[in-house]
C-alpha atoms as a PDB file:
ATOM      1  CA  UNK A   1       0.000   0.000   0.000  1.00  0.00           C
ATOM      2  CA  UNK A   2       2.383   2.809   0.655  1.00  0.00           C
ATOM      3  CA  UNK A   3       4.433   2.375  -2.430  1.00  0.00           C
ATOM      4  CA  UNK A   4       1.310   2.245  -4.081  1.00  0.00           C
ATOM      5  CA  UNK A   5       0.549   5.667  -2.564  1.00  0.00           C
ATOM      6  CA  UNK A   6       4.292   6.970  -3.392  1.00  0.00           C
ATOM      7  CA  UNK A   7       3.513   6.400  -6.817  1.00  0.00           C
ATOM      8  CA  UNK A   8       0.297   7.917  -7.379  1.00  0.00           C
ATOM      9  CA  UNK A   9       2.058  10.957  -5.414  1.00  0.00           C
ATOM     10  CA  UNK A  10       4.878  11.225  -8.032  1.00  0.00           C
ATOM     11  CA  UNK A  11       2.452  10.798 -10.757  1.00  0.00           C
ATOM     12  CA  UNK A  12       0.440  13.795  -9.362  1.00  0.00           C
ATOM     13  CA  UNK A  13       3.697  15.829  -8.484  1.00  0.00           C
ATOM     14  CA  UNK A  14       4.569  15.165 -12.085  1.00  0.00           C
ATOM     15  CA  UNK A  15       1.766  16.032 -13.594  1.00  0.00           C
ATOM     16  CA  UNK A  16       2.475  19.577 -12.542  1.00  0.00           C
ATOM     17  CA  UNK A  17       6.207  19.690 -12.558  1.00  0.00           C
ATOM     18  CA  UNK A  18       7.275  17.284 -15.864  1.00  0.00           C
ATOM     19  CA  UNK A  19      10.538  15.288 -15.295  1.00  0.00           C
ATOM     20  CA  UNK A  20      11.624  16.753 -18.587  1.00  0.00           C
ATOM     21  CA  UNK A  21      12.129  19.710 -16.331  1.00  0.00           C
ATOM     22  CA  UNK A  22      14.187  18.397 -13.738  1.00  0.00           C
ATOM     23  CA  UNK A  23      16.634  16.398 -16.194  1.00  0.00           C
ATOM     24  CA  UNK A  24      18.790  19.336 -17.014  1.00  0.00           C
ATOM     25  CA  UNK A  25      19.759  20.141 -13.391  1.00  0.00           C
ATOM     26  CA  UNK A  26      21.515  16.394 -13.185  1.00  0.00           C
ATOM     27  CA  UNK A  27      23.325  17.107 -16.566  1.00  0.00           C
ATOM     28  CA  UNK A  28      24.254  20.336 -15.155  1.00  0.00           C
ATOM     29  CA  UNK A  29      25.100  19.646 -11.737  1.00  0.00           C
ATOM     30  CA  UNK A  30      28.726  19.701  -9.717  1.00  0.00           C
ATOM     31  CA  UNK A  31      29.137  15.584  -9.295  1.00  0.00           C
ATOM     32  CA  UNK A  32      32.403  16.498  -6.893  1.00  0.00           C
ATOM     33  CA  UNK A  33      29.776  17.674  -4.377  1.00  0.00           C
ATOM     34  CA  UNK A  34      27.376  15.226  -5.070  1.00  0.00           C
ATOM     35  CA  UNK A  35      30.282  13.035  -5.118  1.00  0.00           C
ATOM     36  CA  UNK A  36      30.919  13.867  -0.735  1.00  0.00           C
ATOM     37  CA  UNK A  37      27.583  13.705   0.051  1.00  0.00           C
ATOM     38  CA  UNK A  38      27.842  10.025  -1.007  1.00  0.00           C
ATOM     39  CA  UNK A  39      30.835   9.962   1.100  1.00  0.00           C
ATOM     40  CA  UNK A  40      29.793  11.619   4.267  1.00  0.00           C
ATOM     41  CA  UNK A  41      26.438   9.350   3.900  1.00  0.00           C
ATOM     42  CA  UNK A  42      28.713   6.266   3.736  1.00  0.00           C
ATOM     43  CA  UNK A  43      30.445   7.447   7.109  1.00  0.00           C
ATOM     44  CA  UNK A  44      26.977   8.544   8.919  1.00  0.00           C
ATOM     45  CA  UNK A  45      26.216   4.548   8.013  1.00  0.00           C
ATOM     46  CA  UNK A  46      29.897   3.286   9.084  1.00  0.00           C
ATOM     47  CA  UNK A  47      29.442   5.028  12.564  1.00  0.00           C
ATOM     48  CA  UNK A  48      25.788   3.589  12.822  1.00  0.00           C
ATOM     49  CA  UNK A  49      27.392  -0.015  12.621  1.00  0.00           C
ATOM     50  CA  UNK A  50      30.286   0.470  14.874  1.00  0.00           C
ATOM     51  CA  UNK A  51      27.981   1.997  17.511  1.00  0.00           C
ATOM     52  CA  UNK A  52      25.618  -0.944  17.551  1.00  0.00           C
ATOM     53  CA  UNK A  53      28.145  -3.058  19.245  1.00  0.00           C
ATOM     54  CA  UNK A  54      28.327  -0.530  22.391  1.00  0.00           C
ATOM     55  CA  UNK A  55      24.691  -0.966  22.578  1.00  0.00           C
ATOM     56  CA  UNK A  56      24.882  -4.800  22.707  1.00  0.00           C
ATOM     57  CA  UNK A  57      27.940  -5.454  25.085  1.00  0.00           C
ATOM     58  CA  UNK A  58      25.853  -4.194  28.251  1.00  0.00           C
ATOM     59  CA  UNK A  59      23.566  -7.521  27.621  1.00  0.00           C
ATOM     60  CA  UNK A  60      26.924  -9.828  26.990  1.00  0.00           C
ATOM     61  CA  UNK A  61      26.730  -9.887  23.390  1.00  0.00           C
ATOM     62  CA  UNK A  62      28.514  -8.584  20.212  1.00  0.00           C
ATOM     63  CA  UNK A  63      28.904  -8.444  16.841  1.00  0.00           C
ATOM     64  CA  UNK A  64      31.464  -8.947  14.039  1.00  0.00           C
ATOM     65  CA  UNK A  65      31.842  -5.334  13.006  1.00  0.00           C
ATOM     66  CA  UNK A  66      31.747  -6.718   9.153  1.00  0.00           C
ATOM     67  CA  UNK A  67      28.119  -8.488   9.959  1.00  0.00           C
ATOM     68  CA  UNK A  68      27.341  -5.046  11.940  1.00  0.00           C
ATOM     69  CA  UNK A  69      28.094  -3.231   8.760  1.00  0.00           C
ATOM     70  CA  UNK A  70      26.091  -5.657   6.036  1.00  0.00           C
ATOM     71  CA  UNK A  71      22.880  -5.626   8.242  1.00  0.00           C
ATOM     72  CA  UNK A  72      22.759  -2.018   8.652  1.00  0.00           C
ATOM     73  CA  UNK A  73      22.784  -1.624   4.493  1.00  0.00           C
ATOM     74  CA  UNK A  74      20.268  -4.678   3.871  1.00  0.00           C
ATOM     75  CA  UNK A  75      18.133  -2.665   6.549  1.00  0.00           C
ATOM     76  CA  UNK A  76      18.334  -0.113   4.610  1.00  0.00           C
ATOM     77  CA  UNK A  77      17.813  -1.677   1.390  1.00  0.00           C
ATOM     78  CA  UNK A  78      14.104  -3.638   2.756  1.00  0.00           C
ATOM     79  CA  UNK A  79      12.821  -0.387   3.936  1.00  0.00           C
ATOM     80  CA  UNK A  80      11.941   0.604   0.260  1.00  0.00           C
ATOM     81  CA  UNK A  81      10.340  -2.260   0.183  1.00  0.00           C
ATOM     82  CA  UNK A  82       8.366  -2.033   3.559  1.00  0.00           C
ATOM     83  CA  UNK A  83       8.973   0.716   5.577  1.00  0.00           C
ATOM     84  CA  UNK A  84      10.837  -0.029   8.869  1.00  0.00           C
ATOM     85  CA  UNK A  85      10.911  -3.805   7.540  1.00  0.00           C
ATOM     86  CA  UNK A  86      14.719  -3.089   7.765  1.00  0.00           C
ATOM     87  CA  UNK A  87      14.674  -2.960  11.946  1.00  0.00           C
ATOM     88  CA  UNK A  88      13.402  -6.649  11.783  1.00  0.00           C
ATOM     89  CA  UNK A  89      15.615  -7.618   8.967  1.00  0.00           C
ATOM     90  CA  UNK A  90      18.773  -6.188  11.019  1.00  0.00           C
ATOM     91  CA  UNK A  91      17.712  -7.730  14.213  1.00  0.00           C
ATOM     92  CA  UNK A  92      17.653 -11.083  12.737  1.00  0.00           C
ATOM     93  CA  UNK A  93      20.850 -10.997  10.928  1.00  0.00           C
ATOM     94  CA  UNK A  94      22.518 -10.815  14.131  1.00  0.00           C
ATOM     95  CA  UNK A  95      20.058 -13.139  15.543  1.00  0.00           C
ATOM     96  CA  UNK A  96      21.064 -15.860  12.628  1.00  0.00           C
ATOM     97  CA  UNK A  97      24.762 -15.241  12.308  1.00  0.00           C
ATOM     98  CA  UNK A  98      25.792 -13.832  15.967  1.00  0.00           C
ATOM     99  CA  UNK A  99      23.260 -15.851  18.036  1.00  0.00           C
ATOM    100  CA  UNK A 100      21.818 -12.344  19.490  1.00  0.00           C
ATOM    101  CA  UNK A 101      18.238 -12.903  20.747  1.00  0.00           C
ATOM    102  CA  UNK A 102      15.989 -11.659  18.103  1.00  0.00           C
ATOM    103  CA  UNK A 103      14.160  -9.203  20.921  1.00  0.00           C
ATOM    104  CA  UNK A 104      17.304  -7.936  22.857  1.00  0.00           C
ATOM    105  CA  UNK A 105      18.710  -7.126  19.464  1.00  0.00           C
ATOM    106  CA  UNK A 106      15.448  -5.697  18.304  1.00  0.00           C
ATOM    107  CA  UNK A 107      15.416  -3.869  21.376  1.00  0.00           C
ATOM    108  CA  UNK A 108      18.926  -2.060  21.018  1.00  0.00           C
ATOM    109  CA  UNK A 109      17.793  -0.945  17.751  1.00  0.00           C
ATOM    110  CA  UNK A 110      13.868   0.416  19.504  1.00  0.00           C
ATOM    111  CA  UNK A 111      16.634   2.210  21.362  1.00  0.00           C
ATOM    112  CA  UNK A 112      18.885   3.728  18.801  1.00  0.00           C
ATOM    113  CA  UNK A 113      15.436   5.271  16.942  1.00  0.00           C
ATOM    114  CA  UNK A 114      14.641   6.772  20.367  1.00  0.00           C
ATOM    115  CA  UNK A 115      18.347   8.270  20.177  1.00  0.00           C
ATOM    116  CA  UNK A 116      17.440   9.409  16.578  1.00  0.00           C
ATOM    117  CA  UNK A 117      14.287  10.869  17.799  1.00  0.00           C
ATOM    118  CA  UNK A 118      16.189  13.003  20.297  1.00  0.00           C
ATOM    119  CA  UNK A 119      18.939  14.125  18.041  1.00  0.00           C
ATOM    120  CA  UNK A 120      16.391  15.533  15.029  1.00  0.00           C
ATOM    121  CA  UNK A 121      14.262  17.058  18.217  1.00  0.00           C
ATOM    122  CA  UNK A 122      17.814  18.612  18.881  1.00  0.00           C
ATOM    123  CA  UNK A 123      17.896  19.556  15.482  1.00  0.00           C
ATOM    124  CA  UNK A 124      14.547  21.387  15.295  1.00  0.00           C
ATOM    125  CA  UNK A 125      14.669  22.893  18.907  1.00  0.00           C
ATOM    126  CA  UNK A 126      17.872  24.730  17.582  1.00  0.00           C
ATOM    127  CA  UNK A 127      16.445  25.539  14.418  1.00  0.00           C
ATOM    128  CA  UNK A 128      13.668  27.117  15.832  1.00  0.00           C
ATOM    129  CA  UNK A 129      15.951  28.705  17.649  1.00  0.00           C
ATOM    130  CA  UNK A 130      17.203  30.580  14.925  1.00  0.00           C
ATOM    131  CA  UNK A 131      13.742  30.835  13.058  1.00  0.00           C
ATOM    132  CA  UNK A 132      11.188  30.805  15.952  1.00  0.00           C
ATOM    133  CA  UNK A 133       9.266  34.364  14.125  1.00  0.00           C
ATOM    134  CA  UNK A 134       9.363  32.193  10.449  1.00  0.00           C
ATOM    135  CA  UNK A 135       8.156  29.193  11.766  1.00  0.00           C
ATOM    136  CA  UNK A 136       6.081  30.015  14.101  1.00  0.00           C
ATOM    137  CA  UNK A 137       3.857  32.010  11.579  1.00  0.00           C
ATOM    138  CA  UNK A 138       4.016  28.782   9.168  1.00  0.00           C
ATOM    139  CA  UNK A 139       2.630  26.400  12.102  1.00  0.00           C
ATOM    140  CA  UNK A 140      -0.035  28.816  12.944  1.00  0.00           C
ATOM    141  CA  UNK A 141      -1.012  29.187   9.363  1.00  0.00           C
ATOM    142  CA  UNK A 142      -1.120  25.577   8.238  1.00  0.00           C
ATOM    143  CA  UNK A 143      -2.165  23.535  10.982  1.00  0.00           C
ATOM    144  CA  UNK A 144      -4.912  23.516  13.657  1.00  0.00           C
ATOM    145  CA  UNK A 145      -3.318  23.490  17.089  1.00  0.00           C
ATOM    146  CA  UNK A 146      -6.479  21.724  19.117  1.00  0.00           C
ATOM    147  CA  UNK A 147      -6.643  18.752  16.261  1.00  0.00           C
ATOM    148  CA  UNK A 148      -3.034  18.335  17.219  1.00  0.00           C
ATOM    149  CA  UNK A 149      -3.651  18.259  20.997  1.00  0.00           C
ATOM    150  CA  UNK A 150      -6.995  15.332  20.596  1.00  0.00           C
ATOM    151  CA  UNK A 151      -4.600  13.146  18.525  1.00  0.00           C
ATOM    152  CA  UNK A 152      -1.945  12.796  21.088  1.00  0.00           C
ATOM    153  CA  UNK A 153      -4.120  12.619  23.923  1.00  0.00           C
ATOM    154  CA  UNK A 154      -5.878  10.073  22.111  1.00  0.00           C
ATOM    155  CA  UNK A 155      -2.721   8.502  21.305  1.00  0.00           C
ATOM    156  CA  UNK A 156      -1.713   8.501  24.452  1.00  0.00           C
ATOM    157  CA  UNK A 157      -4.802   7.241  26.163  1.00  0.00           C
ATOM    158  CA  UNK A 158      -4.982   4.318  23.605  1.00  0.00           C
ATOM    159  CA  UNK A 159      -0.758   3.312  24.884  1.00  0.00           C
ATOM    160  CA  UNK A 160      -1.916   3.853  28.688  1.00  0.00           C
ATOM    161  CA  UNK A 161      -5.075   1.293  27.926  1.00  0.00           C
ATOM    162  CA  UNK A 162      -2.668  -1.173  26.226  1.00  0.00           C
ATOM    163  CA  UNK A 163      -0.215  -1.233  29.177  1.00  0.00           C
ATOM    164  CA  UNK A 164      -2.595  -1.437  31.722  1.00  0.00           C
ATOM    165  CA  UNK A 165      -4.393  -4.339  29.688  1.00  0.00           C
ATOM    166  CA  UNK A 166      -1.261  -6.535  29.156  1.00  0.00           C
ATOM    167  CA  UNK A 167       0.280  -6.219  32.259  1.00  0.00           C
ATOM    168  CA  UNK A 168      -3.037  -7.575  34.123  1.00  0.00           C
ATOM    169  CA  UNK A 169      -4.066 -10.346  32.027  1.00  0.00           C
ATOM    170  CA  UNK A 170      -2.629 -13.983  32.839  1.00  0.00           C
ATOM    171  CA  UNK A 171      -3.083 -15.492  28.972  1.00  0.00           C
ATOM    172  CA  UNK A 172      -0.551 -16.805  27.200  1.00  0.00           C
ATOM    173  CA  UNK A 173      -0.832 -14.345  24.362  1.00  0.00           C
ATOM    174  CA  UNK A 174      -0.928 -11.506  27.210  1.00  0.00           C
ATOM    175  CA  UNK A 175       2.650 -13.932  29.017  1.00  0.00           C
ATOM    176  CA  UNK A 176       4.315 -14.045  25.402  1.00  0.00           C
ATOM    177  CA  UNK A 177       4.192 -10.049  24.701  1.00  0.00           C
ATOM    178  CA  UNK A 178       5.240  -9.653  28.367  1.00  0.00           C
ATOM    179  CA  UNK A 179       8.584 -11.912  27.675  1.00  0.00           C
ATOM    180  CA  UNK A 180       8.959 -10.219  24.490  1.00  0.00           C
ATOM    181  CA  UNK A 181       8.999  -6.819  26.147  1.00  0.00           C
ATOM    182  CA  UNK A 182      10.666  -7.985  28.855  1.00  0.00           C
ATOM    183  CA  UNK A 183      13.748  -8.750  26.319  1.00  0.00           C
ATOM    184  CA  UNK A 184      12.815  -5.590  24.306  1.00  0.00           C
ATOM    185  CA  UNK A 185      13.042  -2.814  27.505  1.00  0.00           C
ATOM    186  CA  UNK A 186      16.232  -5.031  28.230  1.00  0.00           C
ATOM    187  CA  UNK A 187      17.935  -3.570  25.011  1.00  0.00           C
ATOM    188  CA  UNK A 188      16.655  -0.393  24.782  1.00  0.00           C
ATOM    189  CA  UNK A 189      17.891  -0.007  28.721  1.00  0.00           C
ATOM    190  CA  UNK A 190      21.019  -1.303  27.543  1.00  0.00           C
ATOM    191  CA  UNK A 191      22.518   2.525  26.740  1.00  0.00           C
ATOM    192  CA  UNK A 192      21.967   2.980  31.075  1.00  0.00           C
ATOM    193  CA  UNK A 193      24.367   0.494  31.439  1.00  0.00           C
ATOM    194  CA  UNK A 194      27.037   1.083  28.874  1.00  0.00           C
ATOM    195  CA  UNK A 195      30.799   1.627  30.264  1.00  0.00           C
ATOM    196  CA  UNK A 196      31.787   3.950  27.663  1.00  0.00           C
ATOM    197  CA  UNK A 197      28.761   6.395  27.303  1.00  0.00           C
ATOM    198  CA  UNK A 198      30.962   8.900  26.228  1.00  0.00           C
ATOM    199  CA  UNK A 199      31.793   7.075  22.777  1.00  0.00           C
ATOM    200  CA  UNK A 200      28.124   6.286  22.114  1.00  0.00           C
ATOM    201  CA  UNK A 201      27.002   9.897  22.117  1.00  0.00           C
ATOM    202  CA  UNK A 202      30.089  11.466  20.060  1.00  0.00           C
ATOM    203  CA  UNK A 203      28.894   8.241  17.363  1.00  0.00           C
ATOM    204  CA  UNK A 204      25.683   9.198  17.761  1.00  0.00           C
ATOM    205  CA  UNK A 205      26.130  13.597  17.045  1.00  0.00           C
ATOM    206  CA  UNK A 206      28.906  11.978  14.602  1.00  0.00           C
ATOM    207  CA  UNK A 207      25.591  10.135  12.749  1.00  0.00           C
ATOM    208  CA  UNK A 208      23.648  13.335  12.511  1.00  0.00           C
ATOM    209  CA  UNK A 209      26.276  15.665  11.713  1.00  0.00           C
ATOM    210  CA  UNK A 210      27.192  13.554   8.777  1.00  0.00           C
ATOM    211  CA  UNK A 211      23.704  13.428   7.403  1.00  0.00           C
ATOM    212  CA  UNK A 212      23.751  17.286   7.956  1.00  0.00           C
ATOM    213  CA  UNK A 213      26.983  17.591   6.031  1.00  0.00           C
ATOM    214  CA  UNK A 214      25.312  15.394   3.647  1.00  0.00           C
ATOM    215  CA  UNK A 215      22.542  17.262   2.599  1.00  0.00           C
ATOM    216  CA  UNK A 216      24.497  20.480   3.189  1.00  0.00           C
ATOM    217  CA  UNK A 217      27.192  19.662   0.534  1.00  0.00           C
ATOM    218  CA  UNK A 218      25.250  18.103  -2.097  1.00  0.00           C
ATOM    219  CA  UNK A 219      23.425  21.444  -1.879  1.00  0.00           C
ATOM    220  CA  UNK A 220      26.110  23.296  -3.266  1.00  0.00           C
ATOM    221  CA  UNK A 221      26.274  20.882  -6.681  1.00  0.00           C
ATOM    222  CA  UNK A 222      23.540  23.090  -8.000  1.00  0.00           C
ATOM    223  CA  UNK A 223      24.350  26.992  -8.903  1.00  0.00           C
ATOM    224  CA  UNK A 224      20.747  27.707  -7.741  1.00  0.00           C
ATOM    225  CA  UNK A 225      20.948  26.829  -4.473  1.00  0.00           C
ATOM    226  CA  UNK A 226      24.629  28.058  -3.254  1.00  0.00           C
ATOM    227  CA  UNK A 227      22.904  30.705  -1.987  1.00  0.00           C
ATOM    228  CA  UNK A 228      20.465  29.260  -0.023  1.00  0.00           C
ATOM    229  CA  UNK A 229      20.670  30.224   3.465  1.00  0.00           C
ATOM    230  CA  UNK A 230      21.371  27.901   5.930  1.00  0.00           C
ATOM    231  CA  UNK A 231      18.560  27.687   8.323  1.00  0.00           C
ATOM    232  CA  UNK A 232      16.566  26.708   5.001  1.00  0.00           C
ATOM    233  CA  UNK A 233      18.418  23.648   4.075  1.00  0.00           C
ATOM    234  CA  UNK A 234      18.508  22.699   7.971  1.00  0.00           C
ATOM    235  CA  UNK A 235      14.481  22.887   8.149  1.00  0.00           C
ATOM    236  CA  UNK A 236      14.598  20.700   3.944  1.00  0.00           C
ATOM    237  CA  UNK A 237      16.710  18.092   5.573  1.00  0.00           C
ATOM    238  CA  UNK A 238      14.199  17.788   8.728  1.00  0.00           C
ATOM    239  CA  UNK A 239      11.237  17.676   6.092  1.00  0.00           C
ATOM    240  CA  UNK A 240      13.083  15.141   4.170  1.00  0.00           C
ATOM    241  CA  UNK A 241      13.898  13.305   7.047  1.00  0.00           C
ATOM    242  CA  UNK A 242      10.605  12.764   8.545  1.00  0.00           C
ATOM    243  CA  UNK A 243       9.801  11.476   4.628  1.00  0.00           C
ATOM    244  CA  UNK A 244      12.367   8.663   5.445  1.00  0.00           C
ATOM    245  CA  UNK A 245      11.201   7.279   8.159  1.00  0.00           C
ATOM    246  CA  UNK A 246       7.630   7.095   7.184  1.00  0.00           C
ATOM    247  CA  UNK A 247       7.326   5.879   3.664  1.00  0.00           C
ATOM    248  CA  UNK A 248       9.173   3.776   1.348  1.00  0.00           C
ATOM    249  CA  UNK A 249      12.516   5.357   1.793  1.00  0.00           C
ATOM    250  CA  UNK A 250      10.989   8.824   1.277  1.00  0.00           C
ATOM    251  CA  UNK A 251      10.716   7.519  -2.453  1.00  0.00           C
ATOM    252  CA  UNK A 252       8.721  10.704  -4.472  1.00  0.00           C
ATOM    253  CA  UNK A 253       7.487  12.243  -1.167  1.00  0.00           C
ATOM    254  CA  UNK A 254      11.655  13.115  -0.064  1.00  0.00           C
ATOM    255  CA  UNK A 255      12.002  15.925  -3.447  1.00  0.00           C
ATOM    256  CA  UNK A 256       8.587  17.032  -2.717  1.00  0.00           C
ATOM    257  CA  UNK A 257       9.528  18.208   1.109  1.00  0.00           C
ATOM    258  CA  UNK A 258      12.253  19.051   0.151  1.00  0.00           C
ATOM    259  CA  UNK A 259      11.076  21.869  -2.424  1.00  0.00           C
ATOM    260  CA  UNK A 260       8.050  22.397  -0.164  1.00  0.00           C
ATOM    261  CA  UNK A 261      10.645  23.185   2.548  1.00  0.00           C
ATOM    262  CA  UNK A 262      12.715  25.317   0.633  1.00  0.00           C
ATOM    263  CA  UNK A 263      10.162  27.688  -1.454  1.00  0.00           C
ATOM    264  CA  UNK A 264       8.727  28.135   2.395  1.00  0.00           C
ATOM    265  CA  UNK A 265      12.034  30.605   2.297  1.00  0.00           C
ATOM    266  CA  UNK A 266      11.390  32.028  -0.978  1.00  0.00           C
ATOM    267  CA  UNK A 267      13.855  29.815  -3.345  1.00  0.00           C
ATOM    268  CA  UNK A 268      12.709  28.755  -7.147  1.00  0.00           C
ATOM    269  CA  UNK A 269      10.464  24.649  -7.136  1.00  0.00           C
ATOM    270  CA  UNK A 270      12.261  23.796  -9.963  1.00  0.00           C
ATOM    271  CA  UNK A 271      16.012  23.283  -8.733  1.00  0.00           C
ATOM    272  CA  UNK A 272      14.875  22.711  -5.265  1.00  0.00           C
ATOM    273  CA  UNK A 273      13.155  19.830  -6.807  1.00  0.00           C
ATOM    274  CA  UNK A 274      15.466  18.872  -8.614  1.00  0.00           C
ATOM    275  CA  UNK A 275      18.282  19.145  -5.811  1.00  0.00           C
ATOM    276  CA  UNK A 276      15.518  16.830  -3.800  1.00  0.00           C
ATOM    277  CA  UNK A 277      16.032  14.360  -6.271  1.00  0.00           C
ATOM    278  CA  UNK A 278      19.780  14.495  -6.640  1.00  0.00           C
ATOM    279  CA  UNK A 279      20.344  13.797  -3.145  1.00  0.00           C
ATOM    280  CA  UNK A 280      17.628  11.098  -2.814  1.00  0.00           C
ATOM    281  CA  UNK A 281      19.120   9.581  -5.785  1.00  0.00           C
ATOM    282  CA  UNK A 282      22.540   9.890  -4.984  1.00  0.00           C
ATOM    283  CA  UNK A 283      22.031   7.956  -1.173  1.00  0.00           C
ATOM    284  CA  UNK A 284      19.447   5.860  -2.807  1.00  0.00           C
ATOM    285  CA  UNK A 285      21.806   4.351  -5.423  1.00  0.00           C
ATOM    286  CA  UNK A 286      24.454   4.417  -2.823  1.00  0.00           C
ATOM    287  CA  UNK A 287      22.385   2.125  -0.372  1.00  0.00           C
ATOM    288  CA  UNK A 288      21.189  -0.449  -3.581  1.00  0.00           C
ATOM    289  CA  UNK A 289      24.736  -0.890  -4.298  1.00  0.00           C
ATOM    290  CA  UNK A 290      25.957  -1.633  -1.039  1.00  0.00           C
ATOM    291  CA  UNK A 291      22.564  -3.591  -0.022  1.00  0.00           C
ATOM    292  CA  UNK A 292      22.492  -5.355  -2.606  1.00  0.00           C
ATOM    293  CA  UNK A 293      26.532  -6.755  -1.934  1.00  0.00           C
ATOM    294  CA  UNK A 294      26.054  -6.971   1.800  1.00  0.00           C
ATOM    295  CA  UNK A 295      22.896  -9.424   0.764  1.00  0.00           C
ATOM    296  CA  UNK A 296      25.338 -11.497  -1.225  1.00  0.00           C
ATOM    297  CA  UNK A 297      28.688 -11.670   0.501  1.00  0.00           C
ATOM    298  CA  UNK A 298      26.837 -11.768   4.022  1.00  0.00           C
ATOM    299  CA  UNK A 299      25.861 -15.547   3.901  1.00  0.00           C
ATOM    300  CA  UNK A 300      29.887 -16.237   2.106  1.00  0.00           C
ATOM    301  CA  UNK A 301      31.279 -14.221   4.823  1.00  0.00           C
ATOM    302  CA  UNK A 302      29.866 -15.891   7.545  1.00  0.00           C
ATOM    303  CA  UNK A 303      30.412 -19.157   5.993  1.00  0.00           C
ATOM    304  CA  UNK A 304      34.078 -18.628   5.314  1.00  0.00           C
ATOM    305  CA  UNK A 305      34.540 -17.445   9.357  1.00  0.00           C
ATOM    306  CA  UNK A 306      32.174 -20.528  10.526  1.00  0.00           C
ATOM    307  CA  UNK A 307      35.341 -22.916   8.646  1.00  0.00           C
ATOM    308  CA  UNK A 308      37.821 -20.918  10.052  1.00  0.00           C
ATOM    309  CA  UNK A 309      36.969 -21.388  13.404  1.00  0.00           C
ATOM    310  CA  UNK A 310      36.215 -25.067  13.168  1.00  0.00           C
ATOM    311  CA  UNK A 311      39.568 -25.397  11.702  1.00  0.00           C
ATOM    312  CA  UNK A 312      41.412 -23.627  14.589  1.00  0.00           C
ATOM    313  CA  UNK A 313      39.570 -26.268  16.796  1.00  0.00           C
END
């Protein structure tokens, strides 16, 4: 269903803004930029790996930093398929091939989305910071402030019902999502008990600075834009982001924010649009590349470290 819906949105984003418009901005654009957002992306992914392993130790576990690395870009890779498919996919790899219970893995990666949470709530706390007048004025305008309020208490009233239900009832459905939570709060706790805290957060600012960077300095591959104030691509990226995380790898809806984000400050739809694409292209490609080689040399890697420690037996 939603890459259904992604399509019919790029079909009715197209229908006003042709691709035949967009094409010359990625024969004209700077590829050296576009060129180190790929590379700052890569690292932002690279960190994301290396810090799992903190997250896992707490619980007596770990993972082969090469396995770390290849589940992180087949995550990546299944949530175009399904979005956040790729948190289940990861948590099994190490489940399969490092013997990590499915839900304390599962957990330690509940937890790291909390972490991400926090740092793009960072993000937008500082940017409003900056731009409290300008956005202010937008949130007024375009959304209705009580609607907001009923859907969270609603929200929240729903979560408080669910709680209270499953931790009264004695069934063994009720027992089963107990044990499963049980194992889940166990990784997502496991940050409280981490000996080197210190390394976790500088990985974790190092994740989000990167994708910052990323979006930053593919900016300037397009004449258009290398203008652009700052605090404009800072509140694009946020857009974009939030497109990530809830659709098919932001596929047609991340260029849309993105220009909708940026003509909020005044600057041409075309190359914004067109800059949306280049950078969702750019990681996109990046991510089926990689994906699609962790998917094959995962199972070969494992299999080749499986016979060398037999034979060193």
């Amino acid at each position: 269903m939603p890459i259904i819906l992604a399509v019919f949105f790029g079909w009715l984003t197209f229908s006003r803004l042709p691709i035949s418009e967009i094409i010359p901005y990625f024969k004209t654009a700077n590829y050296w930029w576009i060129g180190l957002g790929v590379i700052f992306g890569i690292l932002s992914h690279l960190s994301r790996a290396y810090r799992w392993n903190y997250m896992l130790k707490p619980m007596g576990y770990s993972i082969k930093t090469q396995n770390s690395i290849m589940a992180i870009f087949i995550a990546y890779l299944a949530n175009f398929g399904i979005p956040r498919s790729g948190e289940v996919l990861r948590a099994a790899v190490a489940t399969n091939y490092e013997k990590i219970p499915f839900e304390k893995s599962f957990g330690t990666i509940v937890a790291e989305r909390v972490f991400d949470v926090i740092m793009v709530l960072l993000i937008c706390v500082v940017t409003l910071f900056f731009q409290f007048d300008f956005i202010y004025n937008i949130l007024i305008e375009k959304f209705n402030p009580t609607k907001i309020i009923v859907v969270l208490l609603s929200l929240s009233l729903l979560f408080v019902l669910v709680v209270f239900y499953i931790k009264k009832s004695k069934g063994k459905i009720a027992n089963k999502i107990k044990g499963f939570l049980g194992g889940l709060l166990e990784g997502i706790t496991s940050v409280i008990k981490m000996e080197n805290k210190g390394v976790f957060i500088f990985h974790t600012v190092f994740i989000w600075v990167m994708y910052i960077l990323m979006f930053y300095i593919t900016s300037f591959s397009l004449p258009e834009l290398q203008g652009a104030p700052f605090s404009s691509i800072i509140v694009a990226f946020i857009a974009a982001s939030f497109t990530v995380a809830t659709t098919n790898g932001g596929v047609f809806f991340y260029p849309v924010a993105v220009m909708s984000a940026l003509a909020l400050f005044g600057l041409a739809e075309e190359p914004s649009y067109a800059f949306g694409w280049i950078i969702w292209t750019s990681q996109t490609v990046m991510i089926i590349v990689f994906g699609i080689l962790s998917f094959i040399y995962l199972p070969i890697f494992n299999k080749k470290r499986d016979l060398e420690i037999k034979g060193n037996l």
